[in-house]
PDB file of N, CA and C in Angstrom:
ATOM      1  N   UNK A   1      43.093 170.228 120.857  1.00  0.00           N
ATOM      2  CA  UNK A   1      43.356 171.007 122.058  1.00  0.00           C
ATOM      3  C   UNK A   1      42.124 170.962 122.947  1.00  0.00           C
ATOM      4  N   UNK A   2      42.306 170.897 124.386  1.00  0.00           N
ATOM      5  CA  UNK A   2      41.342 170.392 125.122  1.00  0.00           C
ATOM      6  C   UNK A   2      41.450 172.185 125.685  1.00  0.00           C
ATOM      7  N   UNK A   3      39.958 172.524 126.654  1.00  0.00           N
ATOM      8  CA  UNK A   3      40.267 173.909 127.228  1.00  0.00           C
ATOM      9  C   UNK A   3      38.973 173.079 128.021  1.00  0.00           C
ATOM     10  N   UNK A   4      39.042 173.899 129.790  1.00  0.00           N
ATOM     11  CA  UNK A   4      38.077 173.636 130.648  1.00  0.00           C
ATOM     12  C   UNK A   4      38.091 174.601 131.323  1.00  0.00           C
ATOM     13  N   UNK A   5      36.734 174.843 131.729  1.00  0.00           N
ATOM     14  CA  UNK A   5      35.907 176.180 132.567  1.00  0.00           C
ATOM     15  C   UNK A   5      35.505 175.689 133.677  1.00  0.00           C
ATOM     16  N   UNK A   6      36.226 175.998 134.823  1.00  0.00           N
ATOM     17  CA  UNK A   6      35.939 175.395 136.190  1.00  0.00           C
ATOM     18  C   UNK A   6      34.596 176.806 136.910  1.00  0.00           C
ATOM     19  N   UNK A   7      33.408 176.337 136.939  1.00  0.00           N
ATOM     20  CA  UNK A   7      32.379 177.063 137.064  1.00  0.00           C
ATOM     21  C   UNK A   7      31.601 177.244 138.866  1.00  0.00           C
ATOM     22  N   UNK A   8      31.756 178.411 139.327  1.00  0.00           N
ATOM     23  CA  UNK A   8      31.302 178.171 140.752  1.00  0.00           C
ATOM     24  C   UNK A   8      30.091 178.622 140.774  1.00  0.00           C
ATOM     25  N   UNK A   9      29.198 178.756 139.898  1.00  0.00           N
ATOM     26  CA  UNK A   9      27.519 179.469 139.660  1.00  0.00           C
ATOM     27  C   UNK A   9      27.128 177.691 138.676  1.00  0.00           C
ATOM     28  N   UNK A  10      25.612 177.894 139.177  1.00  0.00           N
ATOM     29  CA  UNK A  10      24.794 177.256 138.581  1.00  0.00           C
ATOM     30  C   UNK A  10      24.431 178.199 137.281  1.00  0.00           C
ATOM     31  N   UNK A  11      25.221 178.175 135.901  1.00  0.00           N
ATOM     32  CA  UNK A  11      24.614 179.198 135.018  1.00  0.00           C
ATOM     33  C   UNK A  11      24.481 178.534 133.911  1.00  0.00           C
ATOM     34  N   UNK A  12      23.684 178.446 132.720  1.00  0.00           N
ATOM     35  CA  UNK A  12      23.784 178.140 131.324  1.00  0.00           C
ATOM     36  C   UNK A  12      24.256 178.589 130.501  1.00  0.00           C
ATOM     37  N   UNK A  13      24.073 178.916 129.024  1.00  0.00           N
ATOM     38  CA  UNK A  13      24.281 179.934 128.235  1.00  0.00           C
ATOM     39  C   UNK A  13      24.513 179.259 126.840  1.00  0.00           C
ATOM     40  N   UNK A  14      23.859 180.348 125.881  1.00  0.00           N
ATOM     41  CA  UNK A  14      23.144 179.651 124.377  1.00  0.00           C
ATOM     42  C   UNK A  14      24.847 180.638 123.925  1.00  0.00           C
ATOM     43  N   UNK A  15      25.528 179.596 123.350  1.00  0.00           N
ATOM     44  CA  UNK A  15      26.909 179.584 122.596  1.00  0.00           C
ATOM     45  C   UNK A  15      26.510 180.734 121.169  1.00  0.00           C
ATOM     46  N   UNK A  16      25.328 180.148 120.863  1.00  0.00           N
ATOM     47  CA  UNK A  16      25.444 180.278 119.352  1.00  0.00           C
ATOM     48  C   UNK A  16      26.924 180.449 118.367  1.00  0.00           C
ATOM     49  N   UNK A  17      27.125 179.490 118.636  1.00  0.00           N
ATOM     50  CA  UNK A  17      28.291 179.116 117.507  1.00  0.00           C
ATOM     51  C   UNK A  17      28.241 178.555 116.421  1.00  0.00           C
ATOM     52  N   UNK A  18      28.754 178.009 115.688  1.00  0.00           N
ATOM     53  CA  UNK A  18      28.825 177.176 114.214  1.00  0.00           C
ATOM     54  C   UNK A  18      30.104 176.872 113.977  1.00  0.00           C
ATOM     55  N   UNK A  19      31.204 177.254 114.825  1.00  0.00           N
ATOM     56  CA  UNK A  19      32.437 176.116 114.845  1.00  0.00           C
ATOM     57  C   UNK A  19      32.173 174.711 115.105  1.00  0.00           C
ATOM     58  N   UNK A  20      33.026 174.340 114.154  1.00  0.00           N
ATOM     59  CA  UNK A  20      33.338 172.655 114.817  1.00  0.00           C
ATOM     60  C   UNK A  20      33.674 172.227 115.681  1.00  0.00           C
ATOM     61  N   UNK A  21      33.181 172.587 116.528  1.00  0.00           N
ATOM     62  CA  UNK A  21      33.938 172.614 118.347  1.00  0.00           C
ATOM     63  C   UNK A  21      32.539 171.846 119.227  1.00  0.00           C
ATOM     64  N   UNK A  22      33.246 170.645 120.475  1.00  0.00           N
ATOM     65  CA  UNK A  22      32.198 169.901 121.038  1.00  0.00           C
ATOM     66  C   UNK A  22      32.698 170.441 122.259  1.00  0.00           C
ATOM     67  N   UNK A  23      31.573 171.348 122.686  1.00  0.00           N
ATOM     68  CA  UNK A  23      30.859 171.580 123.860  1.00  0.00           C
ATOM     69  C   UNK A  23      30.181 170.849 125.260  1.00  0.00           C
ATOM     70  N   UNK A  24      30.958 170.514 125.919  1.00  0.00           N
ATOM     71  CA  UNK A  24      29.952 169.297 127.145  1.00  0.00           C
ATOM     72  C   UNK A  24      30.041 170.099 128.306  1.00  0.00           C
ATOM     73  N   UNK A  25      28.816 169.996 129.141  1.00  0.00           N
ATOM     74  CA  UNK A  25      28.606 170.503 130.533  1.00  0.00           C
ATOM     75  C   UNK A  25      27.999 169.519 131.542  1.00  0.00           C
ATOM     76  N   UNK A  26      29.314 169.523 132.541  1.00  0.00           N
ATOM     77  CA  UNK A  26      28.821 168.799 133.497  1.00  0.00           C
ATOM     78  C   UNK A  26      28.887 169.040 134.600  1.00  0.00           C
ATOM     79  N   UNK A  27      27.796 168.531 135.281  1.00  0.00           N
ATOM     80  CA  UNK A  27      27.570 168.767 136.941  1.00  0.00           C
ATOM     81  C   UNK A  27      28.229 168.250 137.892  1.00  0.00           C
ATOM     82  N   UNK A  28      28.840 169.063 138.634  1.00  0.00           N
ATOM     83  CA  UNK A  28      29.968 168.380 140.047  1.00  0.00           C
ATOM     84  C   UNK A  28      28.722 167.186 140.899  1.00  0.00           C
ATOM     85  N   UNK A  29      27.892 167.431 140.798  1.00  0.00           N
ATOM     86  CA  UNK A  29      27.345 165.842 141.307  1.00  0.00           C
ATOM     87  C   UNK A  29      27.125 164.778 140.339  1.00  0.00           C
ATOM     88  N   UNK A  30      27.285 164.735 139.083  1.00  0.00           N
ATOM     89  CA  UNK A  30      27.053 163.850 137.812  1.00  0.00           C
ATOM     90  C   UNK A  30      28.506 162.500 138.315  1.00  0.00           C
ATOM     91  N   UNK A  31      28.063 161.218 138.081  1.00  0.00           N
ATOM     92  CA  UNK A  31      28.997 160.513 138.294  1.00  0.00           C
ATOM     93  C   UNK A  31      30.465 160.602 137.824  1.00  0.00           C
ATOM     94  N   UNK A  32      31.479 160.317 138.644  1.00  0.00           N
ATOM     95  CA  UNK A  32      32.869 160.415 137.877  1.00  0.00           C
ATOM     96  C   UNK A  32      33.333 162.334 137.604  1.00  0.00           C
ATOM     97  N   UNK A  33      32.421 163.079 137.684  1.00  0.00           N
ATOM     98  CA  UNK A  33      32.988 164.257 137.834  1.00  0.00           C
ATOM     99  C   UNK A  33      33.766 164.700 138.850  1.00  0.00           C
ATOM    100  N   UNK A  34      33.301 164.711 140.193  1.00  0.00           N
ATOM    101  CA  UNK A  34      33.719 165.187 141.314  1.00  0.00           C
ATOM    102  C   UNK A  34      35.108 164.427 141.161  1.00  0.00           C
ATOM    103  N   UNK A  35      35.488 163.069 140.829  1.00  0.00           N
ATOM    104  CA  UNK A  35      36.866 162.696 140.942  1.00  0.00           C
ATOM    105  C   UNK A  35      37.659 163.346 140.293  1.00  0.00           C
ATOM    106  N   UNK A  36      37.228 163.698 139.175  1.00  0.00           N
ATOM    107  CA  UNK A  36      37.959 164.595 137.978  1.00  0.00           C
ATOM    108  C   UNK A  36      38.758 165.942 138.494  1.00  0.00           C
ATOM    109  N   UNK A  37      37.115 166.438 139.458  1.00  0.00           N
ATOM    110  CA  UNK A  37      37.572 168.482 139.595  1.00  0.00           C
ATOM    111  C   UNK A  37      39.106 167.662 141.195  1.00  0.00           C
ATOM    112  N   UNK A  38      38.455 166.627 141.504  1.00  0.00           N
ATOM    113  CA  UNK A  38      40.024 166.524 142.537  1.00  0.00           C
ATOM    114  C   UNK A  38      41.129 165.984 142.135  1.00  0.00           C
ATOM    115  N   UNK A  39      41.215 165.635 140.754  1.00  0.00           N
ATOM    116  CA  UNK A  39      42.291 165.079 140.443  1.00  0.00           C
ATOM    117  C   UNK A  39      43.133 166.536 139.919  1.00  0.00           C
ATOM    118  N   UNK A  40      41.915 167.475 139.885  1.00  0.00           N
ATOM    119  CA  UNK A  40      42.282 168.798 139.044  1.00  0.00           C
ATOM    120  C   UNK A  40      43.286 168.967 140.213  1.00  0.00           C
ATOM    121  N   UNK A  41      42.822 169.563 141.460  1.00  0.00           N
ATOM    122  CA  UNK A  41      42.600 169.953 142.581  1.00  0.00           C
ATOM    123  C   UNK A  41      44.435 169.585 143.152  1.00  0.00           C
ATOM    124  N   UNK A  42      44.235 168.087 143.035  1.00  0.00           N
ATOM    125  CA  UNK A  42      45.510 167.697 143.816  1.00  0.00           C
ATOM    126  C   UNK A  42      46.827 168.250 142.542  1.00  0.00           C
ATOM    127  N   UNK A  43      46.544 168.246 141.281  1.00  0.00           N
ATOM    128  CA  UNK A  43      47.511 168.758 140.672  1.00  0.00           C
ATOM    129  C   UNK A  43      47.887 170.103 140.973  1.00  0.00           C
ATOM    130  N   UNK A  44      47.006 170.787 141.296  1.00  0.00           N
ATOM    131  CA  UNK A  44      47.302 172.475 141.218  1.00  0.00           C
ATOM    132  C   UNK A  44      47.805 172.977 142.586  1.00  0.00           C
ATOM    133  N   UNK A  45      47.550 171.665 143.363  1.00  0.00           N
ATOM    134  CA  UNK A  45      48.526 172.109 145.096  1.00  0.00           C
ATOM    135  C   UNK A  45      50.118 171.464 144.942  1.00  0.00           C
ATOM    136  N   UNK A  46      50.507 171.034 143.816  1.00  0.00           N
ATOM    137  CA  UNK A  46      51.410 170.840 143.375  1.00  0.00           C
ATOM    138  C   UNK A  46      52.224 171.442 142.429  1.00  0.00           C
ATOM    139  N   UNK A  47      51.744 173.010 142.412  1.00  0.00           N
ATOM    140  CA  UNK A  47      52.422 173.682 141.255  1.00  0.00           C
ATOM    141  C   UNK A  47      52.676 174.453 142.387  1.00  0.00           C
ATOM    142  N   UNK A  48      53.679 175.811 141.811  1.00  0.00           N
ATOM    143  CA  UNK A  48      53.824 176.822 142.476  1.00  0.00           C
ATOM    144  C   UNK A  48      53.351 178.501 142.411  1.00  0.00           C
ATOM    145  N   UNK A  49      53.604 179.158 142.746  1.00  0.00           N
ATOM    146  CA  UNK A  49      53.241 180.678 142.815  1.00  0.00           C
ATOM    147  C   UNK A  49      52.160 181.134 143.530  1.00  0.00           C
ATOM    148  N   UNK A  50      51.453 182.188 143.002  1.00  0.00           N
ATOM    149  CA  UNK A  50      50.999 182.911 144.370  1.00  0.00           C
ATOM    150  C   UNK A  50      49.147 182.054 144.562  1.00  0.00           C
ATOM    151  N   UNK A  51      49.047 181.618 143.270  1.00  0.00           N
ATOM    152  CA  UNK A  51      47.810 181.670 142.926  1.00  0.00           C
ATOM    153  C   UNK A  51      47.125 180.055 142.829  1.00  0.00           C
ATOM    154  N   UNK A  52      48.064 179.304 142.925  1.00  0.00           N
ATOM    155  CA  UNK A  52      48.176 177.713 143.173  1.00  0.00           C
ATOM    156  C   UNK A  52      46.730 177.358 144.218  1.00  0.00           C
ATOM    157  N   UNK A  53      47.195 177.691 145.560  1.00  0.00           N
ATOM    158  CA  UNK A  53      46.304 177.245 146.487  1.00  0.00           C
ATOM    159  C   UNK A  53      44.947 177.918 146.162  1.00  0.00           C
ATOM    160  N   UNK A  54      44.878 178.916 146.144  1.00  0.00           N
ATOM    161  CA  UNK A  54      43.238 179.989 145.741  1.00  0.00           C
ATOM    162  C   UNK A  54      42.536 179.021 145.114  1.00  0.00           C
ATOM    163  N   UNK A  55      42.771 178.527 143.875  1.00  0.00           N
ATOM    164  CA  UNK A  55      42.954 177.847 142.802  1.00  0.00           C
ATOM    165  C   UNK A  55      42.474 176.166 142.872  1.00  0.00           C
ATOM    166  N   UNK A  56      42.940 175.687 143.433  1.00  0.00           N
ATOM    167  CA  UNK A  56      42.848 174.237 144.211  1.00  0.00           C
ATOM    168  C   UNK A  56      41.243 174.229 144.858  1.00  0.00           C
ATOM    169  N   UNK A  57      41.211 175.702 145.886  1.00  0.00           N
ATOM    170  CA  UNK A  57      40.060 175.813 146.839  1.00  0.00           C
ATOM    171  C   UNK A  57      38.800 175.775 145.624  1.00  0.00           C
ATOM    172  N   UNK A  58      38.952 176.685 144.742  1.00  0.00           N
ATOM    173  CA  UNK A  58      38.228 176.935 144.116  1.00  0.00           C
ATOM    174  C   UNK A  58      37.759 175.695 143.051  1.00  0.00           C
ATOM    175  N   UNK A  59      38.864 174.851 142.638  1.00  0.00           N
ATOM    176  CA  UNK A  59      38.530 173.805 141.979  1.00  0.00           C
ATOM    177  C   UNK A  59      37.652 172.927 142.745  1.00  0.00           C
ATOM    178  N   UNK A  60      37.902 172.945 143.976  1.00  0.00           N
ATOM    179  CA  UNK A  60      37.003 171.938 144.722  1.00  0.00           C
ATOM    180  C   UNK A  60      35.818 172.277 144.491  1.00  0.00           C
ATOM    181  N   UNK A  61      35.342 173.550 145.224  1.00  0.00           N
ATOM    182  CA  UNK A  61      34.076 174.030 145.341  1.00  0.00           C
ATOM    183  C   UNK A  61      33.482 174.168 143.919  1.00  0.00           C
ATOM    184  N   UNK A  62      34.115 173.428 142.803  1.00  0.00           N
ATOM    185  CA  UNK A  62      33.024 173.864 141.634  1.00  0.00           C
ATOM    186  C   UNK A  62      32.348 173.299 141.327  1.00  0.00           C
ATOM    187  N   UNK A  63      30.864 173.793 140.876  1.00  0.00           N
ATOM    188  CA  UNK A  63      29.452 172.867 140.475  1.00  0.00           C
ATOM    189  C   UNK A  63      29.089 173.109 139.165  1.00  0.00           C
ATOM    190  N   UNK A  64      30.492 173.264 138.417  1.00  0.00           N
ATOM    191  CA  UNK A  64      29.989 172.291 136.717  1.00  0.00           C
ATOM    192  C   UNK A  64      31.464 173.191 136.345  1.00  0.00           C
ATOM    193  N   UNK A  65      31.650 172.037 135.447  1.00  0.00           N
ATOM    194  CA  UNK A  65      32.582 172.098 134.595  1.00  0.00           C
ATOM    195  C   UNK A  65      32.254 171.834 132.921  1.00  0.00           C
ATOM    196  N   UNK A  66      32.979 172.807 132.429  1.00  0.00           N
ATOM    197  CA  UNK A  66      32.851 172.368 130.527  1.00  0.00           C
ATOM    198  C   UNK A  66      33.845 172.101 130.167  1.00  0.00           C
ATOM    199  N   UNK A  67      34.113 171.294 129.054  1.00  0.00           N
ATOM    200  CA  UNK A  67      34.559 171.048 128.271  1.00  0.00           C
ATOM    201  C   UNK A  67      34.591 171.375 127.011  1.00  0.00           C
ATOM    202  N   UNK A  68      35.744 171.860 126.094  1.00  0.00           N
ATOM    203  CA  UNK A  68      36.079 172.357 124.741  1.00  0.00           C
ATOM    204  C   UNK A  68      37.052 171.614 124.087  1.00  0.00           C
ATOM    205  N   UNK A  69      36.335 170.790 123.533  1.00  0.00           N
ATOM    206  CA  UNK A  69      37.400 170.336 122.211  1.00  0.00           C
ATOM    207  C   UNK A  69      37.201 170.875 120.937  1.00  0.00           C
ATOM    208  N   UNK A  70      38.234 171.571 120.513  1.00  0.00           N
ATOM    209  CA  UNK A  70      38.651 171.640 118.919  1.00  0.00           C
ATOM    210  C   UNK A  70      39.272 170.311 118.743  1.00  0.00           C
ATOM    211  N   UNK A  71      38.678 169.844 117.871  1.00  0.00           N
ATOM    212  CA  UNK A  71      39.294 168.964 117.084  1.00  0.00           C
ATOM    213  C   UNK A  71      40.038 168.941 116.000  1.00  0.00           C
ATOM    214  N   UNK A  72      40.164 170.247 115.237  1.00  0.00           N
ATOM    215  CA  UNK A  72      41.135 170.703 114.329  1.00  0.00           C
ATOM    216  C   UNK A  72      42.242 171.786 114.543  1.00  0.00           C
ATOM    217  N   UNK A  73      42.116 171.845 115.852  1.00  0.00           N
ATOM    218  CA  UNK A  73      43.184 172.898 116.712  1.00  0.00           C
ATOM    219  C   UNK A  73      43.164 174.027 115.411  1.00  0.00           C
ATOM    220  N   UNK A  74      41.923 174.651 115.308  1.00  0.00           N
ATOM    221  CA  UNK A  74      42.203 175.983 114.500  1.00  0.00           C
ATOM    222  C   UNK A  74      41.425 176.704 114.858  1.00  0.00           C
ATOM    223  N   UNK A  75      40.459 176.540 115.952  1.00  0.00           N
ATOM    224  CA  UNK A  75      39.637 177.453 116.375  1.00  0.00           C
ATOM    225  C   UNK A  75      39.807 178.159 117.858  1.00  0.00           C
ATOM    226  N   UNK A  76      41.382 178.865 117.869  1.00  0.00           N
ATOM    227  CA  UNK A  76      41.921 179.119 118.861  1.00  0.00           C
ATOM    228  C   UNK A  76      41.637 180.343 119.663  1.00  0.00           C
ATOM    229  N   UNK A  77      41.250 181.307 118.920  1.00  0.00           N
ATOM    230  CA  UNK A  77      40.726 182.704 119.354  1.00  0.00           C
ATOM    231  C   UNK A  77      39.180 182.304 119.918  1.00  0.00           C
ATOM    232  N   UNK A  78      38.374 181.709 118.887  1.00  0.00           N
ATOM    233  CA  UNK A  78      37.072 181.055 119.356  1.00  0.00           C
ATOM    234  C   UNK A  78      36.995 180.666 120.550  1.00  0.00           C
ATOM    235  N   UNK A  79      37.910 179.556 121.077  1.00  0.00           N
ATOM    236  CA  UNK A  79      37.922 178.929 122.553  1.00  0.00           C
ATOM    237  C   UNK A  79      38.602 179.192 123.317  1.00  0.00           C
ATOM    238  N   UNK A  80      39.358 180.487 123.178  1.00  0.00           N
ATOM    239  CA  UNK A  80      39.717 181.303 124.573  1.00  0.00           C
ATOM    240  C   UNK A  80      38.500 182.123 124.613  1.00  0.00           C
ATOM    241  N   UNK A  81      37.931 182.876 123.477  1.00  0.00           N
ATOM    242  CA  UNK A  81      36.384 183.440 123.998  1.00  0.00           C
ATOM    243  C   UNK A  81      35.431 183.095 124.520  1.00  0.00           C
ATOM    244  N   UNK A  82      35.179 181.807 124.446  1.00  0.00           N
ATOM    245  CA  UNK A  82      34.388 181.033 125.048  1.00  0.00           C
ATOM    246  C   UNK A  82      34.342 180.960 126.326  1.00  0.00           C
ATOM    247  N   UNK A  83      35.751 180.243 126.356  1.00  0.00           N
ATOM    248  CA  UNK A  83      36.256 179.827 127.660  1.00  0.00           C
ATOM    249  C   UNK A  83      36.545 181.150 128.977  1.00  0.00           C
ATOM    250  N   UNK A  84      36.488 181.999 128.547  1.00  0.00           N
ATOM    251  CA  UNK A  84      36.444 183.703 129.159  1.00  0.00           C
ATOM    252  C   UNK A  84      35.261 184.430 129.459  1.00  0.00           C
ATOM    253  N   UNK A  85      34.457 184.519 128.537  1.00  0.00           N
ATOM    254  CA  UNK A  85      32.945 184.227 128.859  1.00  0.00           C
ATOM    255  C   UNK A  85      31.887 183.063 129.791  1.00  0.00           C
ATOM    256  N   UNK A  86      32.076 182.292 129.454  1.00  0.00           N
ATOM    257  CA  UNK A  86      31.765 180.650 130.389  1.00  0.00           C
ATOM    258  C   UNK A  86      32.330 181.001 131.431  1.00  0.00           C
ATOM    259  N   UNK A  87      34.023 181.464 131.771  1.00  0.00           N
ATOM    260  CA  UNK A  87      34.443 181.374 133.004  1.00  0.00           C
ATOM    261  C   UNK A  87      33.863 183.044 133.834  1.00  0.00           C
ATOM    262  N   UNK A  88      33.663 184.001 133.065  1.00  0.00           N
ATOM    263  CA  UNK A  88      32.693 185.318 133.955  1.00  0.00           C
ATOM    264  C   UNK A  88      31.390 185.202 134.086  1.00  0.00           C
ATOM    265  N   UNK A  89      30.782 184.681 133.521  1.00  0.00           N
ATOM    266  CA  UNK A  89      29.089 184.092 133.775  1.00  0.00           C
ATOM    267  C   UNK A  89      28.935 183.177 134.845  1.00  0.00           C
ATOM    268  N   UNK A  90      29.677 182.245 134.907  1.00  0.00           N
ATOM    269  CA  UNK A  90      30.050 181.206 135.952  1.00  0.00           C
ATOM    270  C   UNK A  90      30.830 181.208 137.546  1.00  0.00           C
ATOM    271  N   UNK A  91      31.537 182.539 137.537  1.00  0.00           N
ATOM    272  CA  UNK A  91      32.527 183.256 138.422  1.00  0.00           C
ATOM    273  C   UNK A  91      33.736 182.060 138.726  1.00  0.00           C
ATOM    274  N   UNK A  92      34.236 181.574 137.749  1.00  0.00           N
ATOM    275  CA  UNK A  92      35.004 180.523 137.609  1.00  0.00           C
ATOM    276  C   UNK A  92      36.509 181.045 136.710  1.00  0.00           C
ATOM    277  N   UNK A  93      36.996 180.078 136.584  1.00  0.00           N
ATOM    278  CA  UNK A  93      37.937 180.374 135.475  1.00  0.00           C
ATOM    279  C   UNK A  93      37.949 179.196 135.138  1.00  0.00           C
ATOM    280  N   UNK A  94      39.269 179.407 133.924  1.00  0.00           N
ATOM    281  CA  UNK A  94      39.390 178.126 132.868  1.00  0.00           C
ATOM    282  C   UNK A  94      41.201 177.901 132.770  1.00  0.00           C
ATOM    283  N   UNK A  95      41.189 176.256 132.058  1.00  0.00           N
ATOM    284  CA  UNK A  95      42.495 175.962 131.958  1.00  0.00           C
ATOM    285  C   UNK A  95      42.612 175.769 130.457  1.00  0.00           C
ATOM    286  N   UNK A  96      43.664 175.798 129.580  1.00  0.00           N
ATOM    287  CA  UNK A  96      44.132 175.385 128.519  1.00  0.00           C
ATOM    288  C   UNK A  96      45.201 174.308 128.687  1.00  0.00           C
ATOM    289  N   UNK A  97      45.245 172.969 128.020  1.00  0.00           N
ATOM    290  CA  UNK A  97      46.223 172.244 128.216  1.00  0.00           C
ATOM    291  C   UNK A  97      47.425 172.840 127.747  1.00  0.00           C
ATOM    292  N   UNK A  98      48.600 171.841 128.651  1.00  0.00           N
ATOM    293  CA  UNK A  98      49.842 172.536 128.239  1.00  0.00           C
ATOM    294  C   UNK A  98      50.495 174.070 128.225  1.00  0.00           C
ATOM    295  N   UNK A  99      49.128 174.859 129.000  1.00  0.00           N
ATOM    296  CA  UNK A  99      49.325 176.476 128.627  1.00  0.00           C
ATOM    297  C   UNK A  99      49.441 176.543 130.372  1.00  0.00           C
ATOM    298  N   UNK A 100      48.233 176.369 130.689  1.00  0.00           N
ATOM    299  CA  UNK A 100      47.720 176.703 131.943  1.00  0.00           C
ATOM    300  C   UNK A 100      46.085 177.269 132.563  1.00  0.00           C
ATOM    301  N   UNK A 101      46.185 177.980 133.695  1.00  0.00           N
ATOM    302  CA  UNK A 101      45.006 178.100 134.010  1.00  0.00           C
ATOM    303  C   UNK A 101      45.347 179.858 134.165  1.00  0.00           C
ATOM    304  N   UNK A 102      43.790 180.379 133.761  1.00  0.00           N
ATOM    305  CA  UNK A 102      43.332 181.706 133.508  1.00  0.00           C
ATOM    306  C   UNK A 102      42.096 182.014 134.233  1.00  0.00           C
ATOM    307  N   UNK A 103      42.350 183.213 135.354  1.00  0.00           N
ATOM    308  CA  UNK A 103      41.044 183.859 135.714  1.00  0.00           C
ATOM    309  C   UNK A 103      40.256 184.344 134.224  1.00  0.00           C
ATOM    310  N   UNK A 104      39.085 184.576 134.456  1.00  0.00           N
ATOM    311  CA  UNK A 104      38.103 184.830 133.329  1.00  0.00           C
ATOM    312  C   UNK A 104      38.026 186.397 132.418  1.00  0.00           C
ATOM    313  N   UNK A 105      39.557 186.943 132.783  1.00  0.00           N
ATOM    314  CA  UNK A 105      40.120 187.956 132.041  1.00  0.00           C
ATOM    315  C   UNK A 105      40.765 187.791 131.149  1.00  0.00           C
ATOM    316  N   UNK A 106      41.945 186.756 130.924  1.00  0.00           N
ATOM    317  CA  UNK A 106      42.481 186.324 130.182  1.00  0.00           C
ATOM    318  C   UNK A 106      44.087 186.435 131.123  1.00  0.00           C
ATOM    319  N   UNK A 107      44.076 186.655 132.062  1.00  0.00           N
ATOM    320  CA  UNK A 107      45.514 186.667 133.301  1.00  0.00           C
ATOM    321  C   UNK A 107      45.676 185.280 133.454  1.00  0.00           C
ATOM    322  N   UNK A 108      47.079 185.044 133.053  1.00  0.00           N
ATOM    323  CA  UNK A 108      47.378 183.480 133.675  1.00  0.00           C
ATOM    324  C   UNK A 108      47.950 183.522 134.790  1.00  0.00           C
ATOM    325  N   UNK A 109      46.831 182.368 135.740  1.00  0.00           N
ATOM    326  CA  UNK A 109      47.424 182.568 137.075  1.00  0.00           C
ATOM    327  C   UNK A 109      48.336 180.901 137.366  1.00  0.00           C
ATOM    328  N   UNK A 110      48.389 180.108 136.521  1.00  0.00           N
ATOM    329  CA  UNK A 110      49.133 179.145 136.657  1.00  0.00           C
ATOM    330  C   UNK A 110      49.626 178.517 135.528  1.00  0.00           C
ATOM    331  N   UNK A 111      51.083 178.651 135.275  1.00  0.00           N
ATOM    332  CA  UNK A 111      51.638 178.382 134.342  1.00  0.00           C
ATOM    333  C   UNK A 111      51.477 177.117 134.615  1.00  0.00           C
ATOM    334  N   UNK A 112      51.174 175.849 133.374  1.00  0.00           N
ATOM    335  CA  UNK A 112      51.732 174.179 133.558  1.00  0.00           C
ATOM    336  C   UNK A 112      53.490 174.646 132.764  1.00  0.00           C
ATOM    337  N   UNK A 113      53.530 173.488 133.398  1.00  0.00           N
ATOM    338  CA  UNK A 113      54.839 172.923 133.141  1.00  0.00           C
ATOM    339  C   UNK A 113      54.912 172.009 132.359  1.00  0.00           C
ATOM    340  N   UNK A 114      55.696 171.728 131.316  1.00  0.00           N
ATOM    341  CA  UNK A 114      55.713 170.596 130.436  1.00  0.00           C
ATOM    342  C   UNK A 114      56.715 169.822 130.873  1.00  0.00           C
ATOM    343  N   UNK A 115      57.023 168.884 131.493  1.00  0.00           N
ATOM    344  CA  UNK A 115      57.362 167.487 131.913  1.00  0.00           C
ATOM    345  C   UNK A 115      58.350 166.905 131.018  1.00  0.00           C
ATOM    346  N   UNK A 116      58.312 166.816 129.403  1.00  0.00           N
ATOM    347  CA  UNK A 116      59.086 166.186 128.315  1.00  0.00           C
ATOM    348  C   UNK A 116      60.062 166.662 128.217  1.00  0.00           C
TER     349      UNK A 116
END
């Protein structure tokens, strides 16, 4: 399970964890990122409800994004905490694949849609 923290602060922060979980942080000017947060970007002006466009704006304007892989999809409570924390330190929020995207409360403001 993949989870990402779309971050609008320049912020760090020591995890201290010991899950098996890989952690990456990257900078909206680092190569190949910026295409990424717009590929985010053009997907989410393509969904619907109230919170779509906000959402899009905000994906643009972000200057770092993380990344969370579990690789044993069992550390699920772990990386919504993470990802909730990362996204209020950061004044960002985060997405879960297949779930959707969440302000940094745990409110989903954009359901995905599964396609299959």
């Amino acid at each position: 399970m993949w989870y990402r923290v779309f971050g609008s602060l320049d912020t760090s922060a020591d995890l201290g964890v010991s899950a098996p979980l890989l952690l990456e942080r990257f900078r909206a000017d680092e190569e190949g990122i910026r295409a990424e947060l717009n590929t985010w970007a053009a997907f989410l002006e393509t969904c619907d409800g109230p919170h779509h466009i906000p959402l899009m704006e905000r994906t643009i304007q972000t200057k770092q994004l993380f990344t969370l892989h579990d690789p044993m999809d069992d550390a699920r409570l772990v990386c919504v905490t993470l990802c909730r924390r990362l996204a209020a330190v950061t004044a960002g929020f985060y997405q879960i694949d297949d779930i959707g995207f969440f302000d940094a409360d745990g409110t989903l403001l954009v359901k995905e849609q599964n396609t299959f």
